[in-house]
Protein backbone atom coordinates (compact mmCIF):
# COMPACT_ATOMS: atom_id res chain seq x y z
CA UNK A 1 11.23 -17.48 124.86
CA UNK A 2 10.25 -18.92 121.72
CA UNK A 3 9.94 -15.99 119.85
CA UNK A 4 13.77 -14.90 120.97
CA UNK A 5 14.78 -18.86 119.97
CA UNK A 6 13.26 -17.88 116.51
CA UNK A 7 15.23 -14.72 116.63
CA UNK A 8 18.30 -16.54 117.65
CA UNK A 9 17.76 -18.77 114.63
CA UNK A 10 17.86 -15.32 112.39
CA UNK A 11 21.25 -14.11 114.23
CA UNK A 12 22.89 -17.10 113.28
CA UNK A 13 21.89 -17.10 109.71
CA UNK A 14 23.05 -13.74 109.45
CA UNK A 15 26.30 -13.48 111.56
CA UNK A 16 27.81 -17.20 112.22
CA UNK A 17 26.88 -18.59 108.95
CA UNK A 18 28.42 -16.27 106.90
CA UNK A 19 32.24 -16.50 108.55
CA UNK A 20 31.77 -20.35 107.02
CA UNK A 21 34.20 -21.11 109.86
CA UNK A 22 33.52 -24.86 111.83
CA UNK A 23 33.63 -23.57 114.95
CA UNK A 24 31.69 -20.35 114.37
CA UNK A 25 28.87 -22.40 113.07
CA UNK A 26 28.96 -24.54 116.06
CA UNK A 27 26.27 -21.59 116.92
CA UNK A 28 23.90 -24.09 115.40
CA UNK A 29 22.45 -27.28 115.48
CA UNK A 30 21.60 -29.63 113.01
CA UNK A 31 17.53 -29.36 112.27
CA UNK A 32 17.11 -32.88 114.39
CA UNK A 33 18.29 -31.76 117.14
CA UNK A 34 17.07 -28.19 117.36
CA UNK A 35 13.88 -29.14 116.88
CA UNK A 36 14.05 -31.54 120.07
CA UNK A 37 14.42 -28.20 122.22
CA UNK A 38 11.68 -26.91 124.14
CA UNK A 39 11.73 -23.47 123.06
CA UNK A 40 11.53 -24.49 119.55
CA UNK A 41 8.18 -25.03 119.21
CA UNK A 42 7.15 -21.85 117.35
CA UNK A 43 10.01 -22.35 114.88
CA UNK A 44 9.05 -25.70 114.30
CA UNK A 45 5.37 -24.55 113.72
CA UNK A 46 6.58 -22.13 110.79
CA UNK A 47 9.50 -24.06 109.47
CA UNK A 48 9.40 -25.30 106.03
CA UNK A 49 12.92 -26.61 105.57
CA UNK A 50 14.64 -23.05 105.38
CA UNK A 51 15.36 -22.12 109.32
CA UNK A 52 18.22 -22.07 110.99
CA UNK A 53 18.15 -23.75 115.13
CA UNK A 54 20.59 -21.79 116.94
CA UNK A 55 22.67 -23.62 120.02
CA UNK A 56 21.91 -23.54 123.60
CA UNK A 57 24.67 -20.91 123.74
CA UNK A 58 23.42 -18.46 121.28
CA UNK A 59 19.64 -19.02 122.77
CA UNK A 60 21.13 -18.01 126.25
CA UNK A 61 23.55 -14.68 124.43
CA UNK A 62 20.38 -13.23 122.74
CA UNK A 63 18.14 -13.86 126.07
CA UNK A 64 20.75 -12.16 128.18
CA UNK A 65 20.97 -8.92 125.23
CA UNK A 66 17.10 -9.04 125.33
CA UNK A 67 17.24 -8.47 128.74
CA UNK A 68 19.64 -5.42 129.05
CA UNK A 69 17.19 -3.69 126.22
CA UNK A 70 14.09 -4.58 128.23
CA UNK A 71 15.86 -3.38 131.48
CA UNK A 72 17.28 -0.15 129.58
CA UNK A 73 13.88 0.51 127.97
CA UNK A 74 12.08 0.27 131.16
CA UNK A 75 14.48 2.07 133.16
CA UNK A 76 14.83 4.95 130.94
CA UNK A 77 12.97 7.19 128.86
CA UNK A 78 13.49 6.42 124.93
CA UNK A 79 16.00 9.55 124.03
CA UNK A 80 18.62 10.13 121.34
CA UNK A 81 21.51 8.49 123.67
CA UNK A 82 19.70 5.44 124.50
CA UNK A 83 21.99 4.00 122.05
CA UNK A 84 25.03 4.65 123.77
CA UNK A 85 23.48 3.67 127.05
CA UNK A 86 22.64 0.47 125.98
CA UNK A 87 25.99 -0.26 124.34
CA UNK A 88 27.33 1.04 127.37
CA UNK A 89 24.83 -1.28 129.66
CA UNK A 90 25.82 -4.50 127.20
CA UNK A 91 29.35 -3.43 128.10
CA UNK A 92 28.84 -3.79 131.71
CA UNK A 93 27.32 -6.94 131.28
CA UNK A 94 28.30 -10.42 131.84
CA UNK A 95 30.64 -11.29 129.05
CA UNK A 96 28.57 -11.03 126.09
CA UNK A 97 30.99 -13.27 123.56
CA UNK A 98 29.53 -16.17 121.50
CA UNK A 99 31.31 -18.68 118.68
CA UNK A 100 34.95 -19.27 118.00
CA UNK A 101 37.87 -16.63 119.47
CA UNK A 102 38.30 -15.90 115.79
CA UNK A 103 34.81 -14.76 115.15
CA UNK A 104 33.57 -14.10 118.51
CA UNK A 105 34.24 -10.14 118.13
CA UNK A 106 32.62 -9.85 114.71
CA UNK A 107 29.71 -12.21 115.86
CA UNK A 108 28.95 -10.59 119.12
């Protein structure tokens, strides 16, 4: 879980941060408090001032996308339309929608 926080940390950096919107960037928290959070333990290892600490939202959103590719990929042979199948799987998923209702589509 605390390698997904750290890629959590990288989502944010390159999908909320960019919209510069208020509420899209709610996606992350302030250093202080990010690095208060269990599951930030290996990013606080490697930070040097630079990362980003995703919410408790996005942390949850990536874990639940990690888990249809690990349940796709383990379910299924690797083939040219695994692609489609896992869009398709993310899909059927719980709604899979993080940030503001501006951004959320572009985000997600």
């Amino acid at each position: 879980s605390r390698l997904i926080y750290h890629i959590s940390g990288y989502v944010a950096k390159k999908s909320a941060l960019p919209t510069k919107c208020p509420n899209a960037n709610c996606l992350l928290l302030p250093a202080e408090q990010g690095r208060r959070m269990h599951a930030a333990g290996f990013v606080k290892h490697i930070d040097e001032g630079g990362l980003l600490y995703p919410s408790v939202e996005l942390f949850r959103f990536i874990t639940r996308l990690e888990d249809v590719f690990t349940n796709c990929f383990s379910a299924r042979k690797v083939h040219s339309e695994s692609v489609m199948d896992i869009l398709h799987m993310i899909h059927c998923a719980a709604p899979l929608n993080v940030g503001c209702s501006a951004h959320a589509q572009s985000i997600t």
